[in-house]
Protein backbone atom coordinates (compact mmCIF):
# COMPACT_ATOMS: atom_id res chain seq x y z
CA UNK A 1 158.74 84.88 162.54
CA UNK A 2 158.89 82.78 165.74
CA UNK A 3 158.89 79.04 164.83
CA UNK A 4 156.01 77.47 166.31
CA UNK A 5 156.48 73.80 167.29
CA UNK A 6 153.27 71.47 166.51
CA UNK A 7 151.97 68.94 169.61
CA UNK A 8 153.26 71.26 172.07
CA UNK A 9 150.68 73.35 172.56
CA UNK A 10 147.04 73.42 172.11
CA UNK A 11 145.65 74.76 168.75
CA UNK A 12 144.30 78.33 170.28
CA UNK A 13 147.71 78.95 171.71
CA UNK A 14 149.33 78.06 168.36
CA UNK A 15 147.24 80.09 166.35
CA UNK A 16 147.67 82.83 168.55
CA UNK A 17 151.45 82.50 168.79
CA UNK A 18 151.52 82.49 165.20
CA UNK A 19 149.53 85.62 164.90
CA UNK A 20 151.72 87.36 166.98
CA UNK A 21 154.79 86.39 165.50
CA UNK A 22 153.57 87.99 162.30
CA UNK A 23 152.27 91.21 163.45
CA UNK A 24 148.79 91.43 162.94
CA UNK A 25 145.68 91.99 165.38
CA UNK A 26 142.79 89.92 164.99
CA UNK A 27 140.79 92.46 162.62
CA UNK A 28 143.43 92.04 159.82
CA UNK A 29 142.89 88.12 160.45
CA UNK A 30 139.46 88.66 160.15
CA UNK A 31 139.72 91.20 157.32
CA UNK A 32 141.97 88.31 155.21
CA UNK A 33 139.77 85.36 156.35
CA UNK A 34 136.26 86.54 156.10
CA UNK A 35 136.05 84.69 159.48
CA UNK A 36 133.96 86.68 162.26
CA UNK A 37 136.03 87.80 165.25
CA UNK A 38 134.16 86.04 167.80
CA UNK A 39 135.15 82.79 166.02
CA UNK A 40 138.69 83.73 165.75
CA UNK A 41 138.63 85.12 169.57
CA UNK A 42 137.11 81.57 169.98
CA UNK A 43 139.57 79.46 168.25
CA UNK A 44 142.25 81.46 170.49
CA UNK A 45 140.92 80.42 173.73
CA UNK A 46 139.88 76.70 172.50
CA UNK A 47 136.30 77.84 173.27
CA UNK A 48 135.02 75.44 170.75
CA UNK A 49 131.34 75.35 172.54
CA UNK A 50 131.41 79.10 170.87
CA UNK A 51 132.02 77.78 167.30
CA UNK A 52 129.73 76.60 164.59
CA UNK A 53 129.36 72.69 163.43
CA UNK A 54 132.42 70.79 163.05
CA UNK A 55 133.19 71.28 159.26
CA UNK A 56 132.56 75.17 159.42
CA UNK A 57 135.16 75.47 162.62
CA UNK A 58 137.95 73.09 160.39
CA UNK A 59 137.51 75.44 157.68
CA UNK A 60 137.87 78.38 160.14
CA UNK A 61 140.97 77.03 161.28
CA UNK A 62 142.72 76.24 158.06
CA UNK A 63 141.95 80.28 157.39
CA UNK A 64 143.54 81.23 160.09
CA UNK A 65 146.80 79.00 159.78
CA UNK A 66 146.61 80.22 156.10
CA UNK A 67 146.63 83.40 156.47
CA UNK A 68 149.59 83.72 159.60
CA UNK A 69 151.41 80.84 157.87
CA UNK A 70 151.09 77.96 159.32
CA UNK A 71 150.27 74.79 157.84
CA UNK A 72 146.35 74.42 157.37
CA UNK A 73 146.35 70.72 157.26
CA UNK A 74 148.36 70.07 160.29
CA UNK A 75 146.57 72.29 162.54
CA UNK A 76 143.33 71.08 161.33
CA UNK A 77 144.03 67.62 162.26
CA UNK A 78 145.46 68.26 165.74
CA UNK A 79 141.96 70.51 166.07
CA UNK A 80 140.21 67.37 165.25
CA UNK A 81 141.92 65.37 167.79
CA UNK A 82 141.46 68.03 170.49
CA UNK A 83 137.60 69.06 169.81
CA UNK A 84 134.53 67.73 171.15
CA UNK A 85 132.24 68.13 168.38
CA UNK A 86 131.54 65.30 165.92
CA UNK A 87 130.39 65.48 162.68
CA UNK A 88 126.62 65.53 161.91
CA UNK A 89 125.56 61.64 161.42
CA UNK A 90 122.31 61.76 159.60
CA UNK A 91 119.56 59.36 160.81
CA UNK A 92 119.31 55.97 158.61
CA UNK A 93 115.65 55.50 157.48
CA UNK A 94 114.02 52.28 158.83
CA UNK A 95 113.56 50.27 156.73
CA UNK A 96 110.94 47.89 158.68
CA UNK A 97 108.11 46.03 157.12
CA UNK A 98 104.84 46.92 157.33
CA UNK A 99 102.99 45.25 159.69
CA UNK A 100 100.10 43.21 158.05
CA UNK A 101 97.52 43.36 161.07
CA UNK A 102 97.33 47.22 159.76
CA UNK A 103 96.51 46.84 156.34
CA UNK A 104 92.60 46.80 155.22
CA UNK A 105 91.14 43.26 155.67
CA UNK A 106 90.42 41.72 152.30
CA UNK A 107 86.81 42.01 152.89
CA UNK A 108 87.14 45.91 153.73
CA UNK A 109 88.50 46.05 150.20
CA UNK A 110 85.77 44.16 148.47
CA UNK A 111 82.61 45.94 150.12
CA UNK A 112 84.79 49.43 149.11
CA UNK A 113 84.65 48.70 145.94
CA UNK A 114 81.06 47.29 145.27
CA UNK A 115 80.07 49.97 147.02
CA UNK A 116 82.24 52.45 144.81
CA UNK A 117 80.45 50.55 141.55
CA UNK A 118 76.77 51.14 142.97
CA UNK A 119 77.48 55.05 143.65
CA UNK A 120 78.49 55.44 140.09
CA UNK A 121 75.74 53.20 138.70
CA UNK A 122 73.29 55.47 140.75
CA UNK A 123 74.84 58.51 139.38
CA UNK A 124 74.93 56.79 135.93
CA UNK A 125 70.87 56.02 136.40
CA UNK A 126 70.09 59.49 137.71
CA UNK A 127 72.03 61.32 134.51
CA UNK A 128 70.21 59.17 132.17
CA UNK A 129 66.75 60.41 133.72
CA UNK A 130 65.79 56.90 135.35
CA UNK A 131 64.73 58.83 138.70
CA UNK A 132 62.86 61.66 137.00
CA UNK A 133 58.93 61.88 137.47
CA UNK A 134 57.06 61.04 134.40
CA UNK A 135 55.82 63.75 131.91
CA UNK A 136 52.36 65.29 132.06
CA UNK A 137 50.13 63.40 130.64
CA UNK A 138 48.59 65.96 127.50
CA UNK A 139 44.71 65.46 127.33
CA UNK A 140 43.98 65.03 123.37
CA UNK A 141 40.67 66.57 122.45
CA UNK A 142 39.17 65.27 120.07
CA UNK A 143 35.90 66.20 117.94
CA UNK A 144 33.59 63.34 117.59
CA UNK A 145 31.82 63.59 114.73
CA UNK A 146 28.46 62.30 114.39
CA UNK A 147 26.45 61.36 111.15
CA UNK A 148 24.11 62.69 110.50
CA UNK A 149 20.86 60.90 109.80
CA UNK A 150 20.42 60.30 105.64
CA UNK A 151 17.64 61.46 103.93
CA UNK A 152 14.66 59.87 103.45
CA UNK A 153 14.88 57.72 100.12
CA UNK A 154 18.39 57.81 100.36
CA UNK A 155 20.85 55.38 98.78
CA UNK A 156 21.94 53.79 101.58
CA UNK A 157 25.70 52.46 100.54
CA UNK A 158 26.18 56.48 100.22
CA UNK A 159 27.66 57.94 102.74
CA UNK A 160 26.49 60.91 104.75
CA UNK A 161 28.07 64.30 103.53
CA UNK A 162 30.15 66.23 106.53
CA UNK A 163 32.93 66.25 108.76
CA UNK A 164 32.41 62.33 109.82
CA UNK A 165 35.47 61.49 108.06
CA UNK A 166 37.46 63.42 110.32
CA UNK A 167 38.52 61.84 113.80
CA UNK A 168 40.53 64.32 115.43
CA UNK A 169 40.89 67.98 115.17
CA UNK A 170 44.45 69.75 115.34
CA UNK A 171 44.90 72.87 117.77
CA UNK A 172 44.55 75.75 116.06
CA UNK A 173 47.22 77.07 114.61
CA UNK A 174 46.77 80.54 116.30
CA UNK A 175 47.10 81.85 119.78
CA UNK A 176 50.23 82.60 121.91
CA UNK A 177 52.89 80.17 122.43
CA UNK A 178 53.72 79.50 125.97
CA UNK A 179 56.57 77.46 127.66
CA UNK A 180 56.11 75.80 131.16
CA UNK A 181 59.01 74.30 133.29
CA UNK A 182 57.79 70.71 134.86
CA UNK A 183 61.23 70.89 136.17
CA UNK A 184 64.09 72.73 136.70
CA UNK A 185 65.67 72.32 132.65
CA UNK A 186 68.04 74.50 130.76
CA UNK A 187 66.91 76.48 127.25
CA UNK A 188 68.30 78.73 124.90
CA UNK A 189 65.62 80.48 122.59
CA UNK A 190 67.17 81.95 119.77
CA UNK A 191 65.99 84.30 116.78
CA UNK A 192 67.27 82.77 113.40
CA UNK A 193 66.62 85.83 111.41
CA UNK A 194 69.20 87.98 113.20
CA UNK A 195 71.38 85.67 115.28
CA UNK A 196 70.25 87.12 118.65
CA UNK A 197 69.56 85.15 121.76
CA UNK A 198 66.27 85.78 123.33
CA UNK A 199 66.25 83.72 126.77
CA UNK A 200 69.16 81.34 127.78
CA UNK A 201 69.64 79.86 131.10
CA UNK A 202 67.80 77.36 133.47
CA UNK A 203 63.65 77.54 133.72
CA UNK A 204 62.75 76.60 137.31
CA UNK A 205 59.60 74.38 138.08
CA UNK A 206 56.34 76.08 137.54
CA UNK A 207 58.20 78.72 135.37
CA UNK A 208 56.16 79.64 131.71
CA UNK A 209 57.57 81.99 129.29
CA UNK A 210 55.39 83.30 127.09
CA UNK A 211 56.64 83.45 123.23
CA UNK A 212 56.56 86.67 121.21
CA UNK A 213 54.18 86.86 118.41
CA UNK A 214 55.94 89.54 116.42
CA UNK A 215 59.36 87.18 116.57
CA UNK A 216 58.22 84.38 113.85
CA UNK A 217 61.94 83.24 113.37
CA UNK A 218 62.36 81.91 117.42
CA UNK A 219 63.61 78.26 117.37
CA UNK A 220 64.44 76.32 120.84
CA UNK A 221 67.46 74.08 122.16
CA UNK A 222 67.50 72.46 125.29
CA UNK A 223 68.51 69.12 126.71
CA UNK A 224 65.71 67.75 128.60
CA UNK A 225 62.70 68.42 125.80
CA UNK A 226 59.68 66.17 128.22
CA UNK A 227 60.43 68.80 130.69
CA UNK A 228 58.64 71.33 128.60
CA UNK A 229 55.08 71.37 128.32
CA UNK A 230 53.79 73.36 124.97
CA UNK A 231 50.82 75.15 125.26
CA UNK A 232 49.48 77.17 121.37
CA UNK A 233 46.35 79.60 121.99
CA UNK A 234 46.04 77.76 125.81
CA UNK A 235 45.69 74.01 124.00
CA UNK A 236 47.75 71.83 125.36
CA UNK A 237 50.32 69.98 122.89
CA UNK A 238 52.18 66.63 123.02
CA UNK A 239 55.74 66.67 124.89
CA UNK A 240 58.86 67.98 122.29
CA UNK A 241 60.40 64.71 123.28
CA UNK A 242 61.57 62.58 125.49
CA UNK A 243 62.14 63.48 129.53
CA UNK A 244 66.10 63.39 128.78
CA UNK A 245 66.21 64.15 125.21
CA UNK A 246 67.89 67.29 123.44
CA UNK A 247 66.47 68.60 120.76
CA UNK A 248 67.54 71.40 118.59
CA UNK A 249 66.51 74.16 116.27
CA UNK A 250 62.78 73.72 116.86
CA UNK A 251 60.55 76.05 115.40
CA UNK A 252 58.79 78.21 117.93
CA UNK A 253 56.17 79.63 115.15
CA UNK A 254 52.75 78.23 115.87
CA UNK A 255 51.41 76.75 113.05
CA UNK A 256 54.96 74.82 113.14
CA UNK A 257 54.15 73.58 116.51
CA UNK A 258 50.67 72.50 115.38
CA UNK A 259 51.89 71.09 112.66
CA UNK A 260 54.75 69.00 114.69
CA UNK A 261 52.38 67.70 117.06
CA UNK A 262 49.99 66.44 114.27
CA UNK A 263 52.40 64.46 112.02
CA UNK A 264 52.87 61.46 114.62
CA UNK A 265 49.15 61.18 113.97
CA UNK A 266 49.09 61.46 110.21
CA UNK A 267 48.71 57.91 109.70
CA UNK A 268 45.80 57.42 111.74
CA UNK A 269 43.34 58.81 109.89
CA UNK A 270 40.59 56.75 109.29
CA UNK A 271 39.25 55.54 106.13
CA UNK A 272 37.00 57.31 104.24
CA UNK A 273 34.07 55.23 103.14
CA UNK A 274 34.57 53.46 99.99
CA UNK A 275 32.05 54.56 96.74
CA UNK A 276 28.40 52.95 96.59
CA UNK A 277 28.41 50.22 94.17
CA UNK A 278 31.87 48.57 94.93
CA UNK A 279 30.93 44.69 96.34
CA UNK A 280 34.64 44.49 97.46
CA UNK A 281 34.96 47.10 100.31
CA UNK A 282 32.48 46.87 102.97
CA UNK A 283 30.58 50.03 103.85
CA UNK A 284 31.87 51.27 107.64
CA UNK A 285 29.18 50.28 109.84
CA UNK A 286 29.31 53.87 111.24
CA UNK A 287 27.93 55.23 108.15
CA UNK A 288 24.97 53.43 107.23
CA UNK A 289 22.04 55.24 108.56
CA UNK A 290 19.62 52.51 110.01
CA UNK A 291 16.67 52.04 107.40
CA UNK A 292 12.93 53.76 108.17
CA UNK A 293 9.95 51.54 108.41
CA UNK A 294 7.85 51.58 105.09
CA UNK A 295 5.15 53.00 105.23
CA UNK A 296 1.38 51.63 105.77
CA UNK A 297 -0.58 51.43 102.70
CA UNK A 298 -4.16 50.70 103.03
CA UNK A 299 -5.79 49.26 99.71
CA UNK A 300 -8.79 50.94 98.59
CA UNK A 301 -11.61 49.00 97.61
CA UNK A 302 -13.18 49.22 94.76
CA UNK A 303 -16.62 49.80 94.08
CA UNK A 304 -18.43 47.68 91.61
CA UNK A 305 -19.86 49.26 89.15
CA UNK A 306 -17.44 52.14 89.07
């Protein structure tokens, strides 16, 4: 092999020289190196605009020396010294300070955040139903009961016999059950006897649904129970509950309706009227039939002699 002498000659022509001295054409360089031609062609001529970043055309270069050889380490440093390219120097990061003038103000940060606070507190106010129109007011009907007037000669501590007692009536206990939607408010109507669900969703405003009579079992669940008015044989009856409160399992039967709506009242009731007789108790007022005039007796007189 012809000696090649290092320093005298640029690295192309050294690399080349060597090549030649060993007897092999560029494809068995390439074939041993895994290096393209068109680098090795490159690295021949000193073309180095032709080759890729500086590390990648070192390592082509020890190849080559490697594989005609030639010492890899030697070449690759007088390649160094004779190539353009520098090494990739990657940009610092700055490192400068902020500048204060473009942060928030401390003010900025303050009204942001009260105003953060009253958002939720509105939400907060809305969820618990603060905003929500108040239920329908439920006329009550009620039966006045009037006493009767008391017989004539009556005893009047006793009191008149009849429905006087009685100060209310409850609906009747018959008559279809209907639903109406004051607002939109999610139900679920379900059949205890069998498990099945009957209606489940969200009622709009204005919506009724009418309850079947043949389905005694029904029992309601819904979140927003003042939202429902209750209506048994077209009577109106109180509100289930509150405008935001859930109730559960109610009974959609009517007489259990009725029966619901009546027990708030229970113990209102007035008093019946005490017995005749007793000083303690005071007679109610109500039940004392105002006394009739005596009547007019004109004295006969009497005949003498008769």
């Amino acid at each position: 092999m012809e000696s090649v002498e290092f320093g005298a000659r640029r690295t192309g022509a050294m690399l080349q020289a060597g090549r030649n001295a060993a007897g092999l054409e560029l494809v068995d360089v390439a074939r041993e190196t895994r290096v393209p031609i068109r680098h090795l062609k490159a690295l021949e001529a000193d073309n180095h605009d032709e080759l890729p970043a500086l590390p990648y055309a070192i390592g082509f270069v020890k190849s080559y020396a490697r594989a005609i050889g030639l010492d890899p380490e030697t070449l690759a440093n007088q390649f160094r010294s004779e190539t353009s390219k520098s090494a990739h120097v990657p940009t610092p990061i700055s490192l400068e300070p902020l500048d204060e003038r473009r942060l928030p103000s401390r003010g900025l940060w303050i009204g942001s955040l009260v105003a953060i606070i009253a958002i939720i507190a509105v939400f907060s106010a809305w969820g618990a139903g603060a905003f929500d129109p108040p239920p329908p007011v439920v006329p009550e009907t009620t039966a006045a009961a009037e006493t009767p007037p008391a017989e004539a000669g009556g005893d009047i501590g006793t009191p008149a016999a009849g429905p006087a007692a009685a100060a209310t009536t409850p609906a009747a206990a018959g008559g279809p059950v209907v639903l109406t939607a004051s607002r939109d408010v999610w139900v679920k109507i379900t059949d205890k006897a069998n498990g099945d669900t009957l209606k489940v969703g969200v009622m709009t405003a204005g919506e009724s649904f009418t309850v079947p009579a043949d389905r005694p079992a029904l029992t309601l669940w819904t979140g927003m129970a003042g939202a429902l008015s209750v209506s048994v044989g077209g009577q109106m009856l109180p509100p289930l509950g509150g405008p935001v409160e859930t109730v559960r399992n109610v009974s959609l039967a009517a007489a259990d309706l009725v029966a619901r709506s009546a027990a708030p009242t229970a113990n209102t009731t007035p008093a019946t009227t005490p017995p005749a007789g007793d000083p303690s108790i005071p007679a109610p007022i109500a039940t004392v039939p105002a006394p009739r005039p005596a009547p007019t007796v004109t004295p006969t007189a009497t005949i003498p002699g008769n």
